[in-house]
C-alpha atoms as a PDB file:
ATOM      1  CA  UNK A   1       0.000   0.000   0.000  1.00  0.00           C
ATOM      2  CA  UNK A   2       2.797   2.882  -0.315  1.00  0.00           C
ATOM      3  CA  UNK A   3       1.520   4.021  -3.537  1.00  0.00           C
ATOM      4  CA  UNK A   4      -1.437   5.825  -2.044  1.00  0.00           C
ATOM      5  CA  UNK A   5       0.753   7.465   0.674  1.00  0.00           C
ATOM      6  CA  UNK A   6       3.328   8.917  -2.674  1.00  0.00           C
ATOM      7  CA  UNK A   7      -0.088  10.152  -3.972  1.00  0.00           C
ATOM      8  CA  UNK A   8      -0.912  11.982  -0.932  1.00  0.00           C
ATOM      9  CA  UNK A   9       2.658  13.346  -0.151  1.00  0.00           C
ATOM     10  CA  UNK A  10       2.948  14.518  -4.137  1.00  0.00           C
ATOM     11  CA  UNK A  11      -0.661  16.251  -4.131  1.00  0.00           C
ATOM     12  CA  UNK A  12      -0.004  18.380  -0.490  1.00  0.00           C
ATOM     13  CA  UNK A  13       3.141  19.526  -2.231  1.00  0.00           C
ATOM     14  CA  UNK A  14       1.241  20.582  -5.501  1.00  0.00           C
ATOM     15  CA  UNK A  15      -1.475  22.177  -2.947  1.00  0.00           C
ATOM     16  CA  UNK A  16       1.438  23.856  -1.187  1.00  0.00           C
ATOM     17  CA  UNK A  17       3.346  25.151  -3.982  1.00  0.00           C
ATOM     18  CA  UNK A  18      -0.413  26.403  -5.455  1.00  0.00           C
ATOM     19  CA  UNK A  19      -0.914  28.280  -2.524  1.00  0.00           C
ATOM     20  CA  UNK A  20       2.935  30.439  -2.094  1.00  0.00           C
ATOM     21  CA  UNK A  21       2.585  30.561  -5.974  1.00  0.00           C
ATOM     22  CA  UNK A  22      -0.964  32.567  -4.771  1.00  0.00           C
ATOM     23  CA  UNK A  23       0.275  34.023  -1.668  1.00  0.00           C
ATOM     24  CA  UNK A  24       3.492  35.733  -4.102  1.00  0.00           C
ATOM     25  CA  UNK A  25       0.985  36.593  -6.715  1.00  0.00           C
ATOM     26  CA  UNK A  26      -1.017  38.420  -4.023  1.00  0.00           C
ATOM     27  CA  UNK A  27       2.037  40.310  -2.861  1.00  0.00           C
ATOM     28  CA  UNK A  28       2.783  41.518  -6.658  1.00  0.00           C
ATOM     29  CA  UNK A  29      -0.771  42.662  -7.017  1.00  0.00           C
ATOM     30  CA  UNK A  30      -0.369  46.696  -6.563  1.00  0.00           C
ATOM     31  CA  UNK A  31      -3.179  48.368  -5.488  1.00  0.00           C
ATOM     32  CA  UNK A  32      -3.654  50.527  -8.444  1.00  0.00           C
ATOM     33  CA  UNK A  33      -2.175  51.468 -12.195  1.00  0.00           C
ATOM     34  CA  UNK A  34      -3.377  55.165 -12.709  1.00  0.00           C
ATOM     35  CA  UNK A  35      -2.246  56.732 -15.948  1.00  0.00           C
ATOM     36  CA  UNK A  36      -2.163  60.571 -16.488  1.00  0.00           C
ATOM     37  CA  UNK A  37      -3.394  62.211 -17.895  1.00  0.00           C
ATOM     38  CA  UNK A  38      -6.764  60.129 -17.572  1.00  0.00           C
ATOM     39  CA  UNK A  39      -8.027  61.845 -21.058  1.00  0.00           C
ATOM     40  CA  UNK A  40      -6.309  61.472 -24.342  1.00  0.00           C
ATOM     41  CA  UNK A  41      -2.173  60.691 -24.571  1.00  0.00           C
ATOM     42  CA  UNK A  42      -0.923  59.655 -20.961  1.00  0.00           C
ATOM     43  CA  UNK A  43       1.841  61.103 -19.760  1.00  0.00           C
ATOM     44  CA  UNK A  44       2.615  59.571 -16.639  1.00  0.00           C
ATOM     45  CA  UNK A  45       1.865  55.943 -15.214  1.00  0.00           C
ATOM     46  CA  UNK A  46       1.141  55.724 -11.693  1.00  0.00           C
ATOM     47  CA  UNK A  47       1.708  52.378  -9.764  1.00  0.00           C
ATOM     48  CA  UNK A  48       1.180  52.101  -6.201  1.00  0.00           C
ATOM     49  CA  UNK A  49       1.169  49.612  -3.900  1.00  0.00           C
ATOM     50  CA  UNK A  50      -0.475  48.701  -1.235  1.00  0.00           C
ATOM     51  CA  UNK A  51      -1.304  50.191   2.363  1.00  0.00           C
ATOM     52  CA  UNK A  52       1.488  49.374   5.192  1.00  0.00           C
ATOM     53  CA  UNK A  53       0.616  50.605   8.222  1.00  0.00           C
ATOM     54  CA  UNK A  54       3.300  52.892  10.187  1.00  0.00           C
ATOM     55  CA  UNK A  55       2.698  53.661  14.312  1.00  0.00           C
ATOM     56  CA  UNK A  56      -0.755  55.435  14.838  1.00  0.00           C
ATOM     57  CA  UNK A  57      -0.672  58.940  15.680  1.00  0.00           C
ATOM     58  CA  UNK A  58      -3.445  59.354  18.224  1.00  0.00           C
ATOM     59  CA  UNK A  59      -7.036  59.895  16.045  1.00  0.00           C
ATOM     60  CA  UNK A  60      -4.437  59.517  12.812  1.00  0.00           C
ATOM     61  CA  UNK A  61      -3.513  56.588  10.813  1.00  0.00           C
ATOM     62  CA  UNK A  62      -0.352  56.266   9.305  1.00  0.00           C
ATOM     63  CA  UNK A  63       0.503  54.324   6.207  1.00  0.00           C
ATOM     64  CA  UNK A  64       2.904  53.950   3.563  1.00  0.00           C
ATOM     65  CA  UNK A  65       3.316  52.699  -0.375  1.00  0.00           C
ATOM     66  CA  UNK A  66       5.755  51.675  -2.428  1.00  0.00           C
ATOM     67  CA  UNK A  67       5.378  53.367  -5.799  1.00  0.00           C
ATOM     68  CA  UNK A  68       6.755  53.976  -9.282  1.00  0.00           C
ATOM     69  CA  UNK A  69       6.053  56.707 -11.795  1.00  0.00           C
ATOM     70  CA  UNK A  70       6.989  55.941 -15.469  1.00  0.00           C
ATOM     71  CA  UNK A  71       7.322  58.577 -18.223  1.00  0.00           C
ATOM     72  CA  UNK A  72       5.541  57.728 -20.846  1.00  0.00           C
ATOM     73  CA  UNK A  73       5.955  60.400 -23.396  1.00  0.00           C
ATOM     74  CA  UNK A  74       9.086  61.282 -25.817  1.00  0.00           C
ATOM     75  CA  UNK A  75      10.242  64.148 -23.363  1.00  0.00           C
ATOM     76  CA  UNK A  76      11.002  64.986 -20.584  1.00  0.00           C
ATOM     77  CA  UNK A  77       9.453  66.023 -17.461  1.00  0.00           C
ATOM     78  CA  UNK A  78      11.462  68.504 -15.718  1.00  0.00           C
ATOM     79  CA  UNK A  79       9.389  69.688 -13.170  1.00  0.00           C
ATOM     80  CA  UNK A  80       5.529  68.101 -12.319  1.00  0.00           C
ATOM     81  CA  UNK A  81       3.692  67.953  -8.694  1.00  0.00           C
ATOM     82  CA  UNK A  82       0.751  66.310  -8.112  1.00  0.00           C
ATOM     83  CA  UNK A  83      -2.144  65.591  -5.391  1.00  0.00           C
ATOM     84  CA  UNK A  84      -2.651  61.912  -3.807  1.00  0.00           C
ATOM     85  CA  UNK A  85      -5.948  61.166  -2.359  1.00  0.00           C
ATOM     86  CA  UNK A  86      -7.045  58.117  -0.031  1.00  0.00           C
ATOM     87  CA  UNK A  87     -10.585  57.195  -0.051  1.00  0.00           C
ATOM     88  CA  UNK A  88     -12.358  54.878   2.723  1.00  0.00           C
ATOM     89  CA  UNK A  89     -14.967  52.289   1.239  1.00  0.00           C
ATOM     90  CA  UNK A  90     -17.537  54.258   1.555  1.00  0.00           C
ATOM     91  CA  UNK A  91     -15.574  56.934  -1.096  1.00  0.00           C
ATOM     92  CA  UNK A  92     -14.734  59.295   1.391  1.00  0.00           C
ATOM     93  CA  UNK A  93     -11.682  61.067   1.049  1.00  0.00           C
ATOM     94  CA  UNK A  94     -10.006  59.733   4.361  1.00  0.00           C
ATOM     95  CA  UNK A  95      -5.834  61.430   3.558  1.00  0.00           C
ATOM     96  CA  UNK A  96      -4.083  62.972   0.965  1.00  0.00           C
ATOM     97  CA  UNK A  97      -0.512  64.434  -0.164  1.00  0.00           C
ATOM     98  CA  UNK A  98       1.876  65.268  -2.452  1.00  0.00           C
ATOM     99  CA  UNK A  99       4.131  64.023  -5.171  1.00  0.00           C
ATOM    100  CA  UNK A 100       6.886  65.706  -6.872  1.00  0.00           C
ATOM    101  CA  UNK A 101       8.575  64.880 -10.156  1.00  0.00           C
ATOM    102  CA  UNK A 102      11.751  65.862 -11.067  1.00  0.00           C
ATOM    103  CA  UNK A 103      14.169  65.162 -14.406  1.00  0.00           C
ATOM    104  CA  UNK A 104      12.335  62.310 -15.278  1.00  0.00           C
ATOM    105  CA  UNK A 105      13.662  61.316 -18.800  1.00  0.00           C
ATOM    106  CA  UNK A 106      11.810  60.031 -21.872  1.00  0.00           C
ATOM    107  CA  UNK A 107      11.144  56.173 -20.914  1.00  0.00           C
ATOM    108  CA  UNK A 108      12.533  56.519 -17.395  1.00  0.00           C
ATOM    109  CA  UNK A 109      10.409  55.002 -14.174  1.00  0.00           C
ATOM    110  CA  UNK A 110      11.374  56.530 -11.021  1.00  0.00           C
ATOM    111  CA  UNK A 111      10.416  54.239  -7.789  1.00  0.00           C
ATOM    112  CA  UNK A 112      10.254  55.661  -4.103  1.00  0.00           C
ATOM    113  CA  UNK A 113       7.589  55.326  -1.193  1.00  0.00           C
ATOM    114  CA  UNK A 114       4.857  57.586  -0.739  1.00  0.00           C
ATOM    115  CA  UNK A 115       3.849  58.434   2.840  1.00  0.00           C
ATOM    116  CA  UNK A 116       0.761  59.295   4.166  1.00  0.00           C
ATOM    117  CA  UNK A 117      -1.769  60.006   7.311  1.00  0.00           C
ATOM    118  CA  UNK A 118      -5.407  59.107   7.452  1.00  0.00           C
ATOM    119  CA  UNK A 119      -8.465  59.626   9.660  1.00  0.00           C
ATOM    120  CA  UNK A 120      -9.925  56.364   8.478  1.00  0.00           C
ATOM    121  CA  UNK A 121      -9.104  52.780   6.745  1.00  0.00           C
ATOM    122  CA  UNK A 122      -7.984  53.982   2.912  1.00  0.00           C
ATOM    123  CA  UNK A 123      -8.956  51.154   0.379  1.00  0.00           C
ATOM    124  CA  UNK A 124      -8.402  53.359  -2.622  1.00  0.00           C
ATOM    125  CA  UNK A 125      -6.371  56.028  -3.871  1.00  0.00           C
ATOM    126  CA  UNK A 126      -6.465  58.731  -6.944  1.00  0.00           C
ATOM    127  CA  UNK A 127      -4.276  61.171  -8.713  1.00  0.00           C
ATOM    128  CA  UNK A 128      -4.301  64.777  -9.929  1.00  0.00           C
ATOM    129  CA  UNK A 129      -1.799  67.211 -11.101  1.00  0.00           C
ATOM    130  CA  UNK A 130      -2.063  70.399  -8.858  1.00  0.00           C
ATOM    131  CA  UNK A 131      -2.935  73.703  -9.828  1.00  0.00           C
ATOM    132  CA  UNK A 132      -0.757  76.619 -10.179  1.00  0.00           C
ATOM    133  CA  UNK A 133      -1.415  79.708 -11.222  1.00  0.00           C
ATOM    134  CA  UNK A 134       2.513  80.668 -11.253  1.00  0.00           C
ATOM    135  CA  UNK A 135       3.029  77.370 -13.829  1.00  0.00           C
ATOM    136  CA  UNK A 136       5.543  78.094 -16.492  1.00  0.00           C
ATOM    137  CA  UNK A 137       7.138  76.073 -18.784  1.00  0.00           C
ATOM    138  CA  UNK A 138      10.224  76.459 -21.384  1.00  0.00           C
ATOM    139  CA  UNK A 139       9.734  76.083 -25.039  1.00  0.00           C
ATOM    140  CA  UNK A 140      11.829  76.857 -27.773  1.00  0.00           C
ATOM    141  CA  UNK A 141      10.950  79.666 -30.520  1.00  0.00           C
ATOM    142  CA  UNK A 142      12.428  79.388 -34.244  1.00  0.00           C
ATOM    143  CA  UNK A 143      11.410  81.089 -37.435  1.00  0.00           C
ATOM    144  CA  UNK A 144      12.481  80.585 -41.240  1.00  0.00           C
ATOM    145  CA  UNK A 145      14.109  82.614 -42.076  1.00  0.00           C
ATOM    146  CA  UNK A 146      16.099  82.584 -38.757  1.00  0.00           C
ATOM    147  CA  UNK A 147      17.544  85.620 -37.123  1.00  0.00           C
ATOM    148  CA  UNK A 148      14.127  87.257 -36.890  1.00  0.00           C
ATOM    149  CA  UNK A 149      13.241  89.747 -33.793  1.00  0.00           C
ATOM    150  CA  UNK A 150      10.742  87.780 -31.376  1.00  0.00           C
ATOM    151  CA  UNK A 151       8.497  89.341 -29.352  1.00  0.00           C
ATOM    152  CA  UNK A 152       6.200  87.270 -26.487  1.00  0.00           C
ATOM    153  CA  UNK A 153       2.706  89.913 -25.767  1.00  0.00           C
ATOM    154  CA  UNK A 154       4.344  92.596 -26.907  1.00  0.00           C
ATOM    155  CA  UNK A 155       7.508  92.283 -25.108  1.00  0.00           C
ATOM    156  CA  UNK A 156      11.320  91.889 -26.762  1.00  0.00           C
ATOM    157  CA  UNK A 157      12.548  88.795 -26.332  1.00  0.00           C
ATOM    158  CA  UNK A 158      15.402  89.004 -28.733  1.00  0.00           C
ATOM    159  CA  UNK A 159      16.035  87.389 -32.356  1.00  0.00           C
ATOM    160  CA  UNK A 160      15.600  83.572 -33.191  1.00  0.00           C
ATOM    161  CA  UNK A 161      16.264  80.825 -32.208  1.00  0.00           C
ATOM    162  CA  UNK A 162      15.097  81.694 -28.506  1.00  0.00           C
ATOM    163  CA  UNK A 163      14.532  79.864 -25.477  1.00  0.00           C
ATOM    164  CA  UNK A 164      11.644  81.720 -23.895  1.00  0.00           C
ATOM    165  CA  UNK A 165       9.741  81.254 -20.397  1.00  0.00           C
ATOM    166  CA  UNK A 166       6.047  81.286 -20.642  1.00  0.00           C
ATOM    167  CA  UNK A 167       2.844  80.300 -18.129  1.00  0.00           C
ATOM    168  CA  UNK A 168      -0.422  78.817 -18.766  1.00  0.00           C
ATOM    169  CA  UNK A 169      -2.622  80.797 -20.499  1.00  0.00           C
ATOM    170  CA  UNK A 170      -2.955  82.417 -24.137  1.00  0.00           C
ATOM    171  CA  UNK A 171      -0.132  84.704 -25.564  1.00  0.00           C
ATOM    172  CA  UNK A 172       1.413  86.006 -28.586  1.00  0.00           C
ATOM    173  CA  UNK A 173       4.536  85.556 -30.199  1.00  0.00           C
ATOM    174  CA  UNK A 174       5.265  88.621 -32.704  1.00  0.00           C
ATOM    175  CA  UNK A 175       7.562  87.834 -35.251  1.00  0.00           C
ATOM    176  CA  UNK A 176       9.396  90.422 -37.355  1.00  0.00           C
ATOM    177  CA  UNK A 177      12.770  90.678 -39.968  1.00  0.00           C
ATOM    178  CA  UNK A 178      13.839  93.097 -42.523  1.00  0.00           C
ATOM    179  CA  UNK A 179      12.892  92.530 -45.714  1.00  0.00           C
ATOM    180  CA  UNK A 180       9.859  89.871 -44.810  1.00  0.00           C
ATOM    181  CA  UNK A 181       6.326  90.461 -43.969  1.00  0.00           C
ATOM    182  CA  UNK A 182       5.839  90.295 -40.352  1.00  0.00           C
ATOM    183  CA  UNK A 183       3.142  87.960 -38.547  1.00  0.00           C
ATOM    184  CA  UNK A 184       1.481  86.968 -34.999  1.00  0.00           C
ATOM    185  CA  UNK A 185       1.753  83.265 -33.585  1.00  0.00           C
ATOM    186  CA  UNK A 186      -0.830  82.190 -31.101  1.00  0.00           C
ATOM    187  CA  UNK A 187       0.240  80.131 -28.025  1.00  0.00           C
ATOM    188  CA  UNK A 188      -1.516  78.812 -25.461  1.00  0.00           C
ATOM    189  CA  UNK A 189      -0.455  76.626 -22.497  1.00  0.00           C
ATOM    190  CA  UNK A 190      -2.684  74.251 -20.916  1.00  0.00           C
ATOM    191  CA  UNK A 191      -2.155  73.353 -17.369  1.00  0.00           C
ATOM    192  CA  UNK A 192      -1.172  70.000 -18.683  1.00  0.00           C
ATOM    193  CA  UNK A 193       1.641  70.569 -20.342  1.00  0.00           C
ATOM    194  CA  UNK A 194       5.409  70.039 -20.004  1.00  0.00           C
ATOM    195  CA  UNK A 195       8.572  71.960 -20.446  1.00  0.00           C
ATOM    196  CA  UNK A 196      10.539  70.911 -24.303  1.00  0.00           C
ATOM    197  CA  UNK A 197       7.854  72.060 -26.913  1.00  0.00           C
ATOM    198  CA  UNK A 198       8.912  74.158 -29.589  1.00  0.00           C
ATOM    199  CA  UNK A 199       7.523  76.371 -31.861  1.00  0.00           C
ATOM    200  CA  UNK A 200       8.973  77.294 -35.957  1.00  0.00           C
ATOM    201  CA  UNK A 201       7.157  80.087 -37.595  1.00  0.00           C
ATOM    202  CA  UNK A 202       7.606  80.471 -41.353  1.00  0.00           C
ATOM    203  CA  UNK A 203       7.597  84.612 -41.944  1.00  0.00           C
ATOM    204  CA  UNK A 204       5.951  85.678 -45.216  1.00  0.00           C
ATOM    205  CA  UNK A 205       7.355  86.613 -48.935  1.00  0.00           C
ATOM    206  CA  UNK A 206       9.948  89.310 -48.713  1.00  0.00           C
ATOM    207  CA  UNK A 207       8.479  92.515 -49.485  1.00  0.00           C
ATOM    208  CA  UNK A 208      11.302  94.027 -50.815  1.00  0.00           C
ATOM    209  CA  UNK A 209      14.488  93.742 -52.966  1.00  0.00           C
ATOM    210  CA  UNK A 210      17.484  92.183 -51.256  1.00  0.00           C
ATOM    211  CA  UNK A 211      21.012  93.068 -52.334  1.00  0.00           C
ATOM    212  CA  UNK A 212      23.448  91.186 -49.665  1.00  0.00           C
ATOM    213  CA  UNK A 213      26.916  92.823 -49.766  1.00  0.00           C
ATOM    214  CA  UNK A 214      30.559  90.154 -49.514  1.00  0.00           C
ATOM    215  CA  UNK A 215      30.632  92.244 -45.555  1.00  0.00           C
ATOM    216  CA  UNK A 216      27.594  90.366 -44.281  1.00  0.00           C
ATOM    217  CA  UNK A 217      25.084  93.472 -44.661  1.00  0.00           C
ATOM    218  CA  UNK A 218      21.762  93.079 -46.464  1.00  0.00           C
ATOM    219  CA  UNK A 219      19.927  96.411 -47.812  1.00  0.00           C
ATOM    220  CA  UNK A 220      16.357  96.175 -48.517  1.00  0.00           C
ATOM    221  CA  UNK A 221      14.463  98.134 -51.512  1.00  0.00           C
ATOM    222  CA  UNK A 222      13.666  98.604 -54.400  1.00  0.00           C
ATOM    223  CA  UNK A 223      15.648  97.725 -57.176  1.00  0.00           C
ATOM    224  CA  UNK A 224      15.854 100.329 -59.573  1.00  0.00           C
ATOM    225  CA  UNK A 225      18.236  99.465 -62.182  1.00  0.00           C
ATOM    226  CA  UNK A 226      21.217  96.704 -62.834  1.00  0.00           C
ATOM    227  CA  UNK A 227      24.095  97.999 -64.682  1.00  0.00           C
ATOM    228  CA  UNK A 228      28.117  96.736 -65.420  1.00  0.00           C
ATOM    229  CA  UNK A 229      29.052  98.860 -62.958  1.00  0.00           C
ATOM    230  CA  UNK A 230      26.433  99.497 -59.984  1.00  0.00           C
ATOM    231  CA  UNK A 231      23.682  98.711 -59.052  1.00  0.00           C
ATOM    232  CA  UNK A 232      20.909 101.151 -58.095  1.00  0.00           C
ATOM    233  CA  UNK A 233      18.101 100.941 -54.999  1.00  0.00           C
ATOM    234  CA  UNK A 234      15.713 102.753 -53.530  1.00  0.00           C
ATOM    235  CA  UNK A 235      16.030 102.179 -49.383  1.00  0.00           C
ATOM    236  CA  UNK A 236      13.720 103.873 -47.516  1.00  0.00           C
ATOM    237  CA  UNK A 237      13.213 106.694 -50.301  1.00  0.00           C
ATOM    238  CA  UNK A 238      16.582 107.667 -50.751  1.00  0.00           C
ATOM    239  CA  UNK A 239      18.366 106.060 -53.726  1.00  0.00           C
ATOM    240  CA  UNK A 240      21.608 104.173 -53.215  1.00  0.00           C
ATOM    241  CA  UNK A 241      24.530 103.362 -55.891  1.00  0.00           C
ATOM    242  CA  UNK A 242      25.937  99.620 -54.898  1.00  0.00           C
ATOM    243  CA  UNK A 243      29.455  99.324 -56.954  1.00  0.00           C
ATOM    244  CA  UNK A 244      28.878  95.802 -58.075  1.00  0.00           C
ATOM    245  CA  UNK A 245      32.266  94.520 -56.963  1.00  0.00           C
ATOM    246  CA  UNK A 246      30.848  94.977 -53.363  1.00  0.00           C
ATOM    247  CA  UNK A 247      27.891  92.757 -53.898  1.00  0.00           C
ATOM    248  CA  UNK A 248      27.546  88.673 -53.025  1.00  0.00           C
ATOM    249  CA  UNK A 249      23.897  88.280 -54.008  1.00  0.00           C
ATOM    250  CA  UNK A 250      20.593  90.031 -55.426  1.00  0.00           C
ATOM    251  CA  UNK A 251      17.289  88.836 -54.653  1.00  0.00           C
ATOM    252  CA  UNK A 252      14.008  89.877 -56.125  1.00  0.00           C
ATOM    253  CA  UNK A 253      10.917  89.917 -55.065  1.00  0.00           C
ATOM    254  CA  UNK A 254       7.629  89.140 -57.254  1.00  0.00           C
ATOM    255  CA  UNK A 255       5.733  91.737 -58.061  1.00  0.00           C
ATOM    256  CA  UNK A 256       1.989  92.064 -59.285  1.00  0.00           C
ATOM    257  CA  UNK A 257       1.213  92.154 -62.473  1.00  0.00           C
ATOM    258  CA  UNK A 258      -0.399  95.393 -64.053  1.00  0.00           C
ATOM    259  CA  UNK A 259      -3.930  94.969 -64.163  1.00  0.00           C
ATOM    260  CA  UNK A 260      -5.597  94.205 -67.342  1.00  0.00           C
ATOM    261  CA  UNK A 261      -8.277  96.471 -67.142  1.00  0.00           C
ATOM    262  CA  UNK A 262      -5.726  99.032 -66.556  1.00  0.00           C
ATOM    263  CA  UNK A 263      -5.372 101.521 -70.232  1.00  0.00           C
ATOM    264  CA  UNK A 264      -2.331 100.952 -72.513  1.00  0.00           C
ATOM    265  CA  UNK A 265       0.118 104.069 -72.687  1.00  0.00           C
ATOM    266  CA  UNK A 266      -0.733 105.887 -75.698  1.00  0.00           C
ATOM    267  CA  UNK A 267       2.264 107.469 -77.215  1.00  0.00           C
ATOM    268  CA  UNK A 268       1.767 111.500 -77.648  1.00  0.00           C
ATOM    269  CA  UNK A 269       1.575 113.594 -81.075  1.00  0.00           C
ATOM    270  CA  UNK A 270       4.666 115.500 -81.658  1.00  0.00           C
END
């Protein structure tokens, strides 16, 4: 009769390894995955686990979580705080606090333990970015051509490429160069959003001539005339004479075609 017994002793140790296999699995299991942004693109991935208690503190409940934050997007986070919340069964917020991000890179998950009291027994917990009204974020500003003046609502914020400082809200960014038509960029920065955008503005047509000299300097006019030795432009009303050997490139503009309603000339009876 041992073969019974070998059954027995071979189907408590499949029971037994079933149950640490459940017991590890259990221990694994985090409390909750929360992804932020909870609308559209996430951002961040939350993962905490769950509830250790810490020493009471009178009517207070201590307890703490292990927990990992993963960047999910292609940039990254410099700066980003947000709210923790601990609900009892019954959904009552029971605790709360704060987490900070800092240089999290593209891809990167940070792990540390979060901390927090409690007037009750927490069973859940949610997320949410925190408010501030003093947000800013840093973005950079390019234009083609580059080398154009920037300004941000109004103010000079010096030529392009630029690295400006901005916070949530709407603004302008003004962009202006010799020789091109200038034009407005809207911005606005949600309360979502993270330092590392950028922004490339295309200016319009050159509204002028362009005659750049072998020094470096452009002028900006009206060509007049084109001959073997100069050339002529109009800048600003007042015509210039260019001696040809001083100039790299010319550069015309397109200009409208007479209209063809307009009359022909009609030549005059001597």
């Amino acid at each position: 009769m041992p073969t019974p017994k070998f059954c027995c002793v071979r189907l408590a140790t499949v029971l037994l390894l079933s149950v640490m296999s459940g017991v590890a699995f259990a221990k694994d299991t985090p409390l909750a995955v929360i992804d932020w942004p909870s609308t559209g693109t996430p951002i961040v991935r939350f993962t905490f686990g769950k509830f250790k208690s810490l020493p009471e503190m009178g009517r207070l409940h201590g307890y703490v979580m292990d927990t990992t934050a993963e960047n999910l997007s292609s940039r990254p986070i410099p700066s980003a705080i947000f709210s923790v919340y601990l609900f009892d069964k019954a959904k009552v917020r029971v605790g709360e606090d704060v987490i900070s991000l800092t240089n999290v890179g593209p891809g990167e998950t940070v792990r540390f333990e979060t901390t927090v009291t409690s007037s009750g027994q927490p069973v859940s917990v949610s997320i949410q970015a925190k408010t501030n009204s003093g947000k800013s974020v840093s973005l950079t500003v390019n234009s083609t051509p580059q080398g154009a003046s920037l300004k941000v609502d109004g103010v000079a914020a010096g030529p392009t490429p630029r690295l400006i400082t901005v916070g949530a809200g709407k603004h302008i960014l003004t962009f202006s160069k010799d020789g091109f038509k200038a034009g407005d960029f809207p911005l606005e920065i949600g309360p979502n959003d993270v330092s590392g955008g950028s922004v490339n503005y295309e200016l319009g047509a050159a509204s002028f001539d362009s005659i750049e000299l072998r020094d470096g300097s452009v002028l900006n006019g009206d060509l007049v005339s084109v001959s073997g030795m100069d050339v002529e432009i109009r800048v600003g009303g007042n015509l210039q004479h260019i001696d040809r050997n001083q100039i790299k490139r010319v550069m015309f503009v397109q200009r409208e075609a007479p209209r063809p309603d307009l009359p022909s000339a009609v030549p005059q009876q001597p």
